[in-house]
ModelCIF file with pLDDT and N, C-alpha, C, O atoms, coordinates in Angstrom:
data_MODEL
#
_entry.id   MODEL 
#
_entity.id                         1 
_entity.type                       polymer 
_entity.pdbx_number_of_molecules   1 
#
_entity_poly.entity_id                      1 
_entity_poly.type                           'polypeptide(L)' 
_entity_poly.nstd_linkage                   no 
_entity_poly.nstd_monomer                   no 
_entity_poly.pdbx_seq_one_letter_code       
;(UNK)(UNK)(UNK)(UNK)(UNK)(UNK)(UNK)(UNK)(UNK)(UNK)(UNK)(UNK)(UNK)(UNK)(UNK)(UNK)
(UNK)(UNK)(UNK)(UNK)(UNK)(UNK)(UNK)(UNK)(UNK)(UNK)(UNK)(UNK)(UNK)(UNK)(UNK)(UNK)
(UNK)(UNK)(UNK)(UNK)(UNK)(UNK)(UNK)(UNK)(UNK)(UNK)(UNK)(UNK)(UNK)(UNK)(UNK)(UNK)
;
_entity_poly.pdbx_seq_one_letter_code_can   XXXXXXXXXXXXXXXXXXXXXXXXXXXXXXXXXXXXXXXXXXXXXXXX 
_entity_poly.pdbx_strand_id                 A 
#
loop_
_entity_poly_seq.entity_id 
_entity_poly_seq.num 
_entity_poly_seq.mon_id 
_entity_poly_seq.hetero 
1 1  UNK n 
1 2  UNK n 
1 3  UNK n 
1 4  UNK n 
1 5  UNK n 
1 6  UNK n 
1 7  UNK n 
1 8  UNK n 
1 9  UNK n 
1 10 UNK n 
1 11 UNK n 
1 12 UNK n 
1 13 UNK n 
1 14 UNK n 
1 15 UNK n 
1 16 UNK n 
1 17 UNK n 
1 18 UNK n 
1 19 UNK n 
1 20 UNK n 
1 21 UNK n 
1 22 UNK n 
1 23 UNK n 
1 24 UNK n 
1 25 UNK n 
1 26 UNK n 
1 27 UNK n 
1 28 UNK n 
1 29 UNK n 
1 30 UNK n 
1 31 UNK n 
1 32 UNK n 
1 33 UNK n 
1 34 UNK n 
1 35 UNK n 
1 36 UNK n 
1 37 UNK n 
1 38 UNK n 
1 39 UNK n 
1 40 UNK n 
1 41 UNK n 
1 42 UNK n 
1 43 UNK n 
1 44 UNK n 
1 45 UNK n 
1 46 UNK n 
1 47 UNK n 
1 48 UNK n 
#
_struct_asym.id          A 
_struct_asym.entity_id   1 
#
loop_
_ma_qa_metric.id 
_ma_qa_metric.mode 
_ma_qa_metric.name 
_ma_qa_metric.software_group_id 
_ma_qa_metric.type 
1 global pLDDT . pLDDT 
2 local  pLDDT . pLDDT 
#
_ma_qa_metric_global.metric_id      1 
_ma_qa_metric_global.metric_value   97.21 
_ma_qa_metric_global.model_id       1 
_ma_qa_metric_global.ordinal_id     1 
#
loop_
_ma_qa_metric_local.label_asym_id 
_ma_qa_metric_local.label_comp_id 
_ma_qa_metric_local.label_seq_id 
_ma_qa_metric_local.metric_id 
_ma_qa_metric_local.metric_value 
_ma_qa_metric_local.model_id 
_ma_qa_metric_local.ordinal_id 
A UNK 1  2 97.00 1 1  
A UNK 2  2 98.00 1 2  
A UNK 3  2 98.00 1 3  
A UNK 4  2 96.00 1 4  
A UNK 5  2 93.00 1 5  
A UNK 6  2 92.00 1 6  
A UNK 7  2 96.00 1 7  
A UNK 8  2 97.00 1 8  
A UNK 9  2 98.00 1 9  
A UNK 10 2 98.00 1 10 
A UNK 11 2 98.00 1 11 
A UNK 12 2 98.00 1 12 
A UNK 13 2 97.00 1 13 
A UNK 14 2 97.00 1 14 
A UNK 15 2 97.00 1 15 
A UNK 16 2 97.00 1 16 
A UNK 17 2 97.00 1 17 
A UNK 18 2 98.00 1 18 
A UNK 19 2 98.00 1 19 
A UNK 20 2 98.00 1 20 
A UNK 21 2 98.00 1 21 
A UNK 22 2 98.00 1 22 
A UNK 23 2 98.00 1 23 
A UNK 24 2 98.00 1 24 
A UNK 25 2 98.00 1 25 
A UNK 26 2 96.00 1 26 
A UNK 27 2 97.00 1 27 
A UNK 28 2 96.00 1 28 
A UNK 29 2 98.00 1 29 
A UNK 30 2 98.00 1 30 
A UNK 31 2 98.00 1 31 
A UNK 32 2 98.00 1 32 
A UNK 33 2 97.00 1 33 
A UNK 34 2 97.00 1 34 
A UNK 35 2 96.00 1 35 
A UNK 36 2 97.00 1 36 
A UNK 37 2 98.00 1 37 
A UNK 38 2 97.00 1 38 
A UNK 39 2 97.00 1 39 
A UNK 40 2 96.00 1 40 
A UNK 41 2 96.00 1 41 
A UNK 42 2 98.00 1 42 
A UNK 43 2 98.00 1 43 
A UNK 44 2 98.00 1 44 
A UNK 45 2 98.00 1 45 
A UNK 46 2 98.00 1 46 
A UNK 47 2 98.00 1 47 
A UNK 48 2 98.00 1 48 
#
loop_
_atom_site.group_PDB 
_atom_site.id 
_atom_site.type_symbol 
_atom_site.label_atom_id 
_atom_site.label_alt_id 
_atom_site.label_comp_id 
_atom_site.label_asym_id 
_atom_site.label_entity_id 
_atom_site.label_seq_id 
_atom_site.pdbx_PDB_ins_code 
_atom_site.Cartn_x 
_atom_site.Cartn_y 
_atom_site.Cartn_z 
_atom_site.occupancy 
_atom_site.B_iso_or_equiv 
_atom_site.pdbx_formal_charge 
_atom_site.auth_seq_id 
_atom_site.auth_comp_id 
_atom_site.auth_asym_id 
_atom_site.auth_atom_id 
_atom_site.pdbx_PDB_model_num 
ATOM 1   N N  . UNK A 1 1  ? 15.075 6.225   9.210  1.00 97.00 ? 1  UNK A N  1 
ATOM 2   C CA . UNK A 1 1  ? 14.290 6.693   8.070  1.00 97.00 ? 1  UNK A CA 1 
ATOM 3   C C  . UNK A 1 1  ? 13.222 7.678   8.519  1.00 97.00 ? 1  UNK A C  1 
ATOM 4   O O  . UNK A 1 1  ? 12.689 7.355   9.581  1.00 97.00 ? 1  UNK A O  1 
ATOM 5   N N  . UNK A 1 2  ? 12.774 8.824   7.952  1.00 98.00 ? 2  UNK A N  1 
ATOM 6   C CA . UNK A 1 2  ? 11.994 9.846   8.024  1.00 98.00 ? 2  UNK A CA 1 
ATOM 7   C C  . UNK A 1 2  ? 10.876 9.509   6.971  1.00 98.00 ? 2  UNK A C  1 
ATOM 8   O O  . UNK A 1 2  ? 11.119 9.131   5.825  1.00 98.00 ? 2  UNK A O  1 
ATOM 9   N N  . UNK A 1 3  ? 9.852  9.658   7.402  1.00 98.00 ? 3  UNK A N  1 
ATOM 10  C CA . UNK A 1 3  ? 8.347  9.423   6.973  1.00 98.00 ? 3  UNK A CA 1 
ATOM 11  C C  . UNK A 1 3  ? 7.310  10.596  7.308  1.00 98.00 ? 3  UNK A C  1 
ATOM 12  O O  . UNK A 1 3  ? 7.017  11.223  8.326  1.00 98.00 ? 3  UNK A O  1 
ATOM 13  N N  . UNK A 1 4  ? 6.890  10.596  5.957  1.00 96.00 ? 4  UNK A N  1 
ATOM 14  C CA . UNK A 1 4  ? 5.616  11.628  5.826  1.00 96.00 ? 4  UNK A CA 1 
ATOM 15  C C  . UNK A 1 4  ? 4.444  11.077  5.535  1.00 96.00 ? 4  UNK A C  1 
ATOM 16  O O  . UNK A 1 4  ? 4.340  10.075  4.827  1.00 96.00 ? 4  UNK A O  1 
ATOM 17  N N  . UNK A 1 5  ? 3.460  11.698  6.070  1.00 93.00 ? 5  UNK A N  1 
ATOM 18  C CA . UNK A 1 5  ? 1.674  11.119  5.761  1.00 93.00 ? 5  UNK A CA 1 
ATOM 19  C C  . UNK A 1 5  ? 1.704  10.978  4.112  1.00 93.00 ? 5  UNK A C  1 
ATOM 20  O O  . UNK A 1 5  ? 2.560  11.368  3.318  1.00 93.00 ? 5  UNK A O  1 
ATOM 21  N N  . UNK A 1 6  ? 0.905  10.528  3.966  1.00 92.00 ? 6  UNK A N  1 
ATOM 22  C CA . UNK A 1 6  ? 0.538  9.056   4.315  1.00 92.00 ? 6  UNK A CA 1 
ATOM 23  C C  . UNK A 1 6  ? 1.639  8.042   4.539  1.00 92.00 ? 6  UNK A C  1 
ATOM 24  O O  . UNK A 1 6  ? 2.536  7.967   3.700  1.00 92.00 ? 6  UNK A O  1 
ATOM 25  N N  . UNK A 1 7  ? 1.644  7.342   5.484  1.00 96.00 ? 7  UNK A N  1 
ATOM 26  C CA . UNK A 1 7  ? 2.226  6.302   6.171  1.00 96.00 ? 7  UNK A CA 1 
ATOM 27  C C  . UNK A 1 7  ? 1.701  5.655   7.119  1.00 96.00 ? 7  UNK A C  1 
ATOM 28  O O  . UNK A 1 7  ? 1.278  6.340   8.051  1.00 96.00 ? 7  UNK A O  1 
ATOM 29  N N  . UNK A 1 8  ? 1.527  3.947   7.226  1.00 97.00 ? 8  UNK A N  1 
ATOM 30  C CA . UNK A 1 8  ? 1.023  3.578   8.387  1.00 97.00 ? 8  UNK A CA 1 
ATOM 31  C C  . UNK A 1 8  ? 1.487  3.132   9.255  1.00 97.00 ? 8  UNK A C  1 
ATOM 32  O O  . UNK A 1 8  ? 2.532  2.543   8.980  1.00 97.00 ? 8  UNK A O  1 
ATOM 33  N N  . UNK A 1 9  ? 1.192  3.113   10.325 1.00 98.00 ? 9  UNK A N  1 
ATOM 34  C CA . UNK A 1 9  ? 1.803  2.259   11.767 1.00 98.00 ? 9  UNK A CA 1 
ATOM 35  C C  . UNK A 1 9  ? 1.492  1.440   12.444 1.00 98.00 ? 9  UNK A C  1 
ATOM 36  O O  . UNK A 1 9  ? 0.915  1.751   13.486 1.00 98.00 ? 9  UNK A O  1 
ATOM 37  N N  . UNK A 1 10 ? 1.723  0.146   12.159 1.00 98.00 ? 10 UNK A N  1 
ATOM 38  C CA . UNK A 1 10 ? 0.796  -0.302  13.093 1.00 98.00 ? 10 UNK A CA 1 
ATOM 39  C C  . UNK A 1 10 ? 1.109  -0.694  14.297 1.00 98.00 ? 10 UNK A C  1 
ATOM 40  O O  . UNK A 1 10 ? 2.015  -1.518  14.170 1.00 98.00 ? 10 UNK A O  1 
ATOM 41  N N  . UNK A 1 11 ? 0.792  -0.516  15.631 1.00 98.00 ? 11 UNK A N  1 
ATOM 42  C CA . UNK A 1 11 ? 1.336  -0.148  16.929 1.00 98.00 ? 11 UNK A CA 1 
ATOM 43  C C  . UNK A 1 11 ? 1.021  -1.307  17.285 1.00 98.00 ? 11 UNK A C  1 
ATOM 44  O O  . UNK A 1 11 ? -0.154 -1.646  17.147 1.00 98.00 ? 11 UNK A O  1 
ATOM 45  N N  . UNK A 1 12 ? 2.036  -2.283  17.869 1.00 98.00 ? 12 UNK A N  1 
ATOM 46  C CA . UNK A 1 12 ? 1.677  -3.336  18.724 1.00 98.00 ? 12 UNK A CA 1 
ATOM 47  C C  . UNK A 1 12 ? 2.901  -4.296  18.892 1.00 98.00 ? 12 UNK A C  1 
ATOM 48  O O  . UNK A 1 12 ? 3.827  -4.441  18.094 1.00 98.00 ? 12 UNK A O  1 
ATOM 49  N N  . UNK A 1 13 ? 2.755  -4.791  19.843 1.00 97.00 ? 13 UNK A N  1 
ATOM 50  C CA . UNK A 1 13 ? 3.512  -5.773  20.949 1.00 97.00 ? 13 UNK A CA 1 
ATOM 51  C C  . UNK A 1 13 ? 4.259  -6.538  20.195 1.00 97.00 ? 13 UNK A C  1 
ATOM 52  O O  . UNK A 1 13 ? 5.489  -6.552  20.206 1.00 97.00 ? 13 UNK A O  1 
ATOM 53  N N  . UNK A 1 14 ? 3.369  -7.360  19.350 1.00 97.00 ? 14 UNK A N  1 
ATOM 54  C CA . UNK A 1 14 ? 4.197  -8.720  18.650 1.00 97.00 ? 14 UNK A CA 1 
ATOM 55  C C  . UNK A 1 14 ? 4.615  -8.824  17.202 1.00 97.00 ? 14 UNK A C  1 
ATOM 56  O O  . UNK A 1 14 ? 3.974  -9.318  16.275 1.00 97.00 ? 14 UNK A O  1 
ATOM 57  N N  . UNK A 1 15 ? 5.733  -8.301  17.184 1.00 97.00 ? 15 UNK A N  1 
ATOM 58  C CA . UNK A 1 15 ? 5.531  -7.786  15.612 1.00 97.00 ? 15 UNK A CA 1 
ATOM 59  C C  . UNK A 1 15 ? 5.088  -9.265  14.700 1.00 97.00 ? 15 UNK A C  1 
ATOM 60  O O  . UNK A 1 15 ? 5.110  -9.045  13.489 1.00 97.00 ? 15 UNK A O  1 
ATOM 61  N N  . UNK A 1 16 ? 4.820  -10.247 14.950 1.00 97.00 ? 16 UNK A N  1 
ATOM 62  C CA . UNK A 1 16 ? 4.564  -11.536 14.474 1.00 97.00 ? 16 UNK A CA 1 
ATOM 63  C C  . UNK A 1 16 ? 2.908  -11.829 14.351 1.00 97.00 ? 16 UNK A C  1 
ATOM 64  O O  . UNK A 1 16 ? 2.429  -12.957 14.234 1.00 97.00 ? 16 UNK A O  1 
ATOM 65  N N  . UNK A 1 17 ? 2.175  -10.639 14.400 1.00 97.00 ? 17 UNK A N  1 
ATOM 66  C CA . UNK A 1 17 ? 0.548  -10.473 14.961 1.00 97.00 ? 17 UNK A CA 1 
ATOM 67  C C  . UNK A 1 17 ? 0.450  -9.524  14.933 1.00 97.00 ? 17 UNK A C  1 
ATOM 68  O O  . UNK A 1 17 ? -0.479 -9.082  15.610 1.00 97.00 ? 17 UNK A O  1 
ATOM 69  N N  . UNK A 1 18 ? 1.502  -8.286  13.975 1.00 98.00 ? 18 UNK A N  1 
ATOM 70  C CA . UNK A 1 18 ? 1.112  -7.072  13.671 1.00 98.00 ? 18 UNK A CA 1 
ATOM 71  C C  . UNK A 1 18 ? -0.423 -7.072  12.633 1.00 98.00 ? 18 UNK A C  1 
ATOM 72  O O  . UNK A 1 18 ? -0.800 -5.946  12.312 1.00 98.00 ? 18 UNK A O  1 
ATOM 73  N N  . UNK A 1 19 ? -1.245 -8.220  12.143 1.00 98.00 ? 19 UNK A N  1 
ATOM 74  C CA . UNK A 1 19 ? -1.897 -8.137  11.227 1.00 98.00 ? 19 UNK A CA 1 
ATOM 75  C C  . UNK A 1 19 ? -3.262 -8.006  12.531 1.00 98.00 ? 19 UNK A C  1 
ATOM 76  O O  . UNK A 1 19 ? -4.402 -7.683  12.197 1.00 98.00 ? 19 UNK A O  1 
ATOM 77  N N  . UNK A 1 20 ? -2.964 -8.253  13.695 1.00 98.00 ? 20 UNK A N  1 
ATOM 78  C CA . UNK A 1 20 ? -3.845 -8.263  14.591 1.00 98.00 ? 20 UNK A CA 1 
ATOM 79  C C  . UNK A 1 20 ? -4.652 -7.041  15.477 1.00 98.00 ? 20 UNK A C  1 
ATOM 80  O O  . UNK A 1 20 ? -5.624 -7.240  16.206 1.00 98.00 ? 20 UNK A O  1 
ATOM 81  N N  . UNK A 1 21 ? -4.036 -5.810  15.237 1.00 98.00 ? 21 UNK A N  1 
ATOM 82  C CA . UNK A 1 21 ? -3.582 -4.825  16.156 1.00 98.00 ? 21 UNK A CA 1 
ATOM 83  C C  . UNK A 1 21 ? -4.509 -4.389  15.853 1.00 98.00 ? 21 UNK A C  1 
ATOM 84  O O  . UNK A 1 21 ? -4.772 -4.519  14.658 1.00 98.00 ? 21 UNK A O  1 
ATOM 85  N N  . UNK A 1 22 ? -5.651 -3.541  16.838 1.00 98.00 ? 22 UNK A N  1 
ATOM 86  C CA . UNK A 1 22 ? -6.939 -2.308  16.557 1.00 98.00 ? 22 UNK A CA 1 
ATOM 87  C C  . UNK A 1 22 ? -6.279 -0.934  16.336 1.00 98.00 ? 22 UNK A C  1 
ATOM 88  O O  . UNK A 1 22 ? -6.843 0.160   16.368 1.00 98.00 ? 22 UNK A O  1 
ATOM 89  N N  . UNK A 1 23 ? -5.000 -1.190  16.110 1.00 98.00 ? 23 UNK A N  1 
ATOM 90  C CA . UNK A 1 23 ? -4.369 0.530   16.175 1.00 98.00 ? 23 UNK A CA 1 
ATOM 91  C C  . UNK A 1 23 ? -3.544 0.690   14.847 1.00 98.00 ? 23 UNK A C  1 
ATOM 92  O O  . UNK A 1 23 ? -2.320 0.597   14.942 1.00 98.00 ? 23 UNK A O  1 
ATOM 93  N N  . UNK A 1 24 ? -4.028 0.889   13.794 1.00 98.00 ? 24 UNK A N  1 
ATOM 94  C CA . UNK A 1 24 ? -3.274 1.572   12.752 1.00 98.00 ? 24 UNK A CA 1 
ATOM 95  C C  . UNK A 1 24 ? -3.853 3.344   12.568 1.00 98.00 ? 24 UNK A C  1 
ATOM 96  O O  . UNK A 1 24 ? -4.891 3.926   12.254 1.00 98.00 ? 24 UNK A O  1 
ATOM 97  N N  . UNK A 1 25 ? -2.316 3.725   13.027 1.00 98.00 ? 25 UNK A N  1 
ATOM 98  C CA . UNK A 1 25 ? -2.072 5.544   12.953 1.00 98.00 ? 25 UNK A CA 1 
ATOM 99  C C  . UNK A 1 25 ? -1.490 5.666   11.534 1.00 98.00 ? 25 UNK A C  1 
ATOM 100 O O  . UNK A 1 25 ? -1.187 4.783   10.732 1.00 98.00 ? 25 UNK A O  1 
ATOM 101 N N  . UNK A 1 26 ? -1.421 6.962   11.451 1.00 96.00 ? 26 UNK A N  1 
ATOM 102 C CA . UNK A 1 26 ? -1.060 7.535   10.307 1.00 96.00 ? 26 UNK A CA 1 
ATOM 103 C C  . UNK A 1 26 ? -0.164 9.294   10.571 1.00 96.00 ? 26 UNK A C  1 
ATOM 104 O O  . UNK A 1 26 ? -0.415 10.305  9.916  1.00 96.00 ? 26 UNK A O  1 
ATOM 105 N N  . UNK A 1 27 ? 0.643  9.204   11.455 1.00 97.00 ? 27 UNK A N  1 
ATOM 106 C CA . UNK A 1 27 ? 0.878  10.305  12.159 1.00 97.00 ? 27 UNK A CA 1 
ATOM 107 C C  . UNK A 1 27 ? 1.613  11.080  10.804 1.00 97.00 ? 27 UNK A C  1 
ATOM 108 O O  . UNK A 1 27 ? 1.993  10.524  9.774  1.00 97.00 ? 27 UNK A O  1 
ATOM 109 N N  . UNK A 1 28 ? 1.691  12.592  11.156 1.00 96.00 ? 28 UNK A N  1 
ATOM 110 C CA . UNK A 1 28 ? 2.193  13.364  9.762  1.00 96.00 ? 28 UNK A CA 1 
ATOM 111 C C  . UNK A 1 28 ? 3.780  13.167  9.517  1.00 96.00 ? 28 UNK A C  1 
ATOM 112 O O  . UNK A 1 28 ? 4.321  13.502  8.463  1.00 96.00 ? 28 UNK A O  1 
ATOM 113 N N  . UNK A 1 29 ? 4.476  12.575  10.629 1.00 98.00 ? 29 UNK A N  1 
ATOM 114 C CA . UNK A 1 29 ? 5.716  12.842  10.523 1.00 98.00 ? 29 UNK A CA 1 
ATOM 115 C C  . UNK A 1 29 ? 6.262  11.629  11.365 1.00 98.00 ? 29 UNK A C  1 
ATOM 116 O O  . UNK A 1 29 ? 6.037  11.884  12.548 1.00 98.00 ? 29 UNK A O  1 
ATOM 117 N N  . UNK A 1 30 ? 6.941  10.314  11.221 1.00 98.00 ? 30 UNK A N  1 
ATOM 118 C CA . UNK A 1 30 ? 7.739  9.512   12.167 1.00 98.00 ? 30 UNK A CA 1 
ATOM 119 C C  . UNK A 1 30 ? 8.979  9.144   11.840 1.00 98.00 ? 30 UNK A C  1 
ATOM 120 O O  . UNK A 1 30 ? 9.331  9.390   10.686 1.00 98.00 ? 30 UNK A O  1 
ATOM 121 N N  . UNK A 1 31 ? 9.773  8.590   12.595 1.00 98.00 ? 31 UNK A N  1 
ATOM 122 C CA . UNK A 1 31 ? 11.180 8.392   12.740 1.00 98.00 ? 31 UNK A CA 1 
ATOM 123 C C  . UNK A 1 31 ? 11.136 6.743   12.700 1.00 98.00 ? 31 UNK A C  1 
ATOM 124 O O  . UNK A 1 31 ? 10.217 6.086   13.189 1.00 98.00 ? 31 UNK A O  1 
ATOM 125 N N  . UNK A 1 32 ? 12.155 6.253   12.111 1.00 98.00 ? 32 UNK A N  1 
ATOM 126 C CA . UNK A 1 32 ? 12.076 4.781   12.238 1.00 98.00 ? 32 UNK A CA 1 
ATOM 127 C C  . UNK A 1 32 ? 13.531 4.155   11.986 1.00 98.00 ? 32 UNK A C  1 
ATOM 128 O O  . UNK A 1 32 ? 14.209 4.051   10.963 1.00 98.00 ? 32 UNK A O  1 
ATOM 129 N N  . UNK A 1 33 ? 13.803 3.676   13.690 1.00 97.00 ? 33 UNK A N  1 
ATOM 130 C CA . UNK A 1 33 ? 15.287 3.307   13.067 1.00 97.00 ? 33 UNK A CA 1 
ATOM 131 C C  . UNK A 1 33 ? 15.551 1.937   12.916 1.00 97.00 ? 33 UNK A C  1 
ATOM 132 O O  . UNK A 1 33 ? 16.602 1.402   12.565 1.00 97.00 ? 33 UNK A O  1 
ATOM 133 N N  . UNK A 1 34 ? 14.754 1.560   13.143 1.00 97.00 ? 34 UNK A N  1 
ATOM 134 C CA . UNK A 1 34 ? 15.147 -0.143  12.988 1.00 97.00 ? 34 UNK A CA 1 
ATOM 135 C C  . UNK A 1 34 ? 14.235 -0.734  11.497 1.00 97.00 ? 34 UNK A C  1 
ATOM 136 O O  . UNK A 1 34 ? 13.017 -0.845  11.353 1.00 97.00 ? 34 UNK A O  1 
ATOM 137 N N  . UNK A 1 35 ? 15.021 -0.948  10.810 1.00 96.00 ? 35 UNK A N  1 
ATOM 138 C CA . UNK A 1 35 ? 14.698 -1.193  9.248  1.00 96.00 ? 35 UNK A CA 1 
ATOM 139 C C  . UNK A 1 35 ? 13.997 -2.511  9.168  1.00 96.00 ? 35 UNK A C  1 
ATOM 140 O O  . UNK A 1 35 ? 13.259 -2.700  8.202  1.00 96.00 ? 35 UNK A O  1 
ATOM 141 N N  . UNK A 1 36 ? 14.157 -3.547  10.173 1.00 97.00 ? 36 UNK A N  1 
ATOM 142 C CA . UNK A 1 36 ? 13.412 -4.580  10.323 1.00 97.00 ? 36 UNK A CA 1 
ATOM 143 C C  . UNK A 1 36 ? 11.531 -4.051  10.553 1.00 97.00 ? 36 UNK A C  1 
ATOM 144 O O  . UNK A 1 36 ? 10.500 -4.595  10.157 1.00 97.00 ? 36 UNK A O  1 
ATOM 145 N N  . UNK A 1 37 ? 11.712 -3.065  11.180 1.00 98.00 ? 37 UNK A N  1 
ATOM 146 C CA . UNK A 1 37 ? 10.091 -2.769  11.051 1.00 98.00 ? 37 UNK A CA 1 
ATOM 147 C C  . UNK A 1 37 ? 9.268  -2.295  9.908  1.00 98.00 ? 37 UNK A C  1 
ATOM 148 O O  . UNK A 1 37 ? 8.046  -2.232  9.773  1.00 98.00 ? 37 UNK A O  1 
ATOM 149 N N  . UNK A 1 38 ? 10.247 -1.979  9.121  1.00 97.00 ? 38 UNK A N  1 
ATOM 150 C CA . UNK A 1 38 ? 9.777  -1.203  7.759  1.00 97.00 ? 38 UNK A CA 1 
ATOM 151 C C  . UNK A 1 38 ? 9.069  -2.424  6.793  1.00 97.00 ? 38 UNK A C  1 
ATOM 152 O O  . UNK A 1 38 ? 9.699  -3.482  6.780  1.00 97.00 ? 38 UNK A O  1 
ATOM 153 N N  . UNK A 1 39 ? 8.206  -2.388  6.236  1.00 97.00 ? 39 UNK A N  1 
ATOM 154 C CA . UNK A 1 39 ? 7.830  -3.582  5.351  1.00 97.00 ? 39 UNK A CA 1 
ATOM 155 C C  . UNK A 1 39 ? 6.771  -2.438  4.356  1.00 97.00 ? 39 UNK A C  1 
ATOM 156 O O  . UNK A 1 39 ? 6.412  -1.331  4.756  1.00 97.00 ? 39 UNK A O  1 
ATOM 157 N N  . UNK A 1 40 ? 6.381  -3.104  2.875  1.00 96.00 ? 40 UNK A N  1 
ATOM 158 C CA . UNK A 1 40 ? 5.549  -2.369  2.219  1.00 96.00 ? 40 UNK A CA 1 
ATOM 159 C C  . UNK A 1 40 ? 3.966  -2.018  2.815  1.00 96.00 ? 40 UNK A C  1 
ATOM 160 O O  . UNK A 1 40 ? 3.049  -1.753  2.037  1.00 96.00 ? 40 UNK A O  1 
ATOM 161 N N  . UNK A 1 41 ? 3.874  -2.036  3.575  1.00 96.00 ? 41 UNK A N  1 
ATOM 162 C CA . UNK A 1 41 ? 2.406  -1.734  4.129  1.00 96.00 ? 41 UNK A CA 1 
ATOM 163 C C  . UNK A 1 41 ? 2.690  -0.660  5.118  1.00 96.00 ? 41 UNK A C  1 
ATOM 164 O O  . UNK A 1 41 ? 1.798  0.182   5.216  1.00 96.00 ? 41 UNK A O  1 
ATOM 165 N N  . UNK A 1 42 ? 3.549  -0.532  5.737  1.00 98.00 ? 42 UNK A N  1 
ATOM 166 C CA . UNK A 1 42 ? 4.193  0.767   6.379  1.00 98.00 ? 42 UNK A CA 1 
ATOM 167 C C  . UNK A 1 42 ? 5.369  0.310   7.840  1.00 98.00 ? 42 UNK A C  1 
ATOM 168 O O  . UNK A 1 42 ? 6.469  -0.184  7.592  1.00 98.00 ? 42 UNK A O  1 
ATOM 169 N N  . UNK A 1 43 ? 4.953  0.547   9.149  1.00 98.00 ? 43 UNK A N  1 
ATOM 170 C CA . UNK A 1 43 ? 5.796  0.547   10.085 1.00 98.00 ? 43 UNK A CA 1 
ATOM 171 C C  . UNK A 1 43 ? 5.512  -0.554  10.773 1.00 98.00 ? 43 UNK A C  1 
ATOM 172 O O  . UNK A 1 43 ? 4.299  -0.630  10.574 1.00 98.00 ? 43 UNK A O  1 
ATOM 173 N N  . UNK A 1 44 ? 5.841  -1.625  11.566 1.00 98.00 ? 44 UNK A N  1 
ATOM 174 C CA . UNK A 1 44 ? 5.728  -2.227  12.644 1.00 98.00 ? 44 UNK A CA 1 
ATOM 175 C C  . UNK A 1 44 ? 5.912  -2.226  13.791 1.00 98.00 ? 44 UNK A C  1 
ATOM 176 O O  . UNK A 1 44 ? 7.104  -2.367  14.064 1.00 98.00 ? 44 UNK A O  1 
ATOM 177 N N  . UNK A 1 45 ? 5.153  -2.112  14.773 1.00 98.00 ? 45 UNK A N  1 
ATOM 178 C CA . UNK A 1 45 ? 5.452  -1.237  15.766 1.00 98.00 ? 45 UNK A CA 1 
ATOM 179 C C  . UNK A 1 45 ? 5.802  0.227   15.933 1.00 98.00 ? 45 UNK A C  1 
ATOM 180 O O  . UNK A 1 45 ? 5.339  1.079   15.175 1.00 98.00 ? 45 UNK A O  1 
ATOM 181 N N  . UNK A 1 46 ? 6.750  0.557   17.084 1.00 98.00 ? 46 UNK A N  1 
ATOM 182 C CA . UNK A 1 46 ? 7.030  1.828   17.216 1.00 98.00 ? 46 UNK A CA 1 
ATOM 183 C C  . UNK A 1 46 ? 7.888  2.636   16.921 1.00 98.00 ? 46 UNK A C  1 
ATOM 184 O O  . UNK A 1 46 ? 9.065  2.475   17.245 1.00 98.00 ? 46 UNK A O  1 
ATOM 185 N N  . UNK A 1 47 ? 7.476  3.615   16.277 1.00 98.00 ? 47 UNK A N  1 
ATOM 186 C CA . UNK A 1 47 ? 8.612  4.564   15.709 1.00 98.00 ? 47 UNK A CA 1 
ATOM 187 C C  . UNK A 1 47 ? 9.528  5.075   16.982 1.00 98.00 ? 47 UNK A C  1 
ATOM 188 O O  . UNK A 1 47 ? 9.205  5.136   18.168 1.00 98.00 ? 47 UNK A O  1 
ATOM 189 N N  . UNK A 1 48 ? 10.576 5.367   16.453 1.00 98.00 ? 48 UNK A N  1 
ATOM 190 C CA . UNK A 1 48 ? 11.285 6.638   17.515 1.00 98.00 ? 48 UNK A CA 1 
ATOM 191 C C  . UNK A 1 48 ? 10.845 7.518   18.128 1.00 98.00 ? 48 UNK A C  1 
ATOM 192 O O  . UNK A 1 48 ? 11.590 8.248   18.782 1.00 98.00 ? 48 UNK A O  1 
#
């Protein structure tokens, strides 16, 4: 899936404690192939 800003990411290790992470990005443009990361609040973990 292809994503445009606004979109969030939130970058981190455990996707089970993604609510935990000091790093939500918003990059203009990401790739996301694993559909398990996708949820309504934006990305989990790392894009492509």
């Amino acid at each position: 899936e292809l994503f445009i800003s606004p979109f969030a990411v939130f970058l981190t290790h455990d996707a089970d404690k993604w609510r935990e992470t000091q790093n939500v990005v918003q990059p203009d443009l990401c790739i996301v192939c694993n559909s398990e990361q996708i949820t309504r609040h934006g990305c989990i973990g790392a894009p492509a």
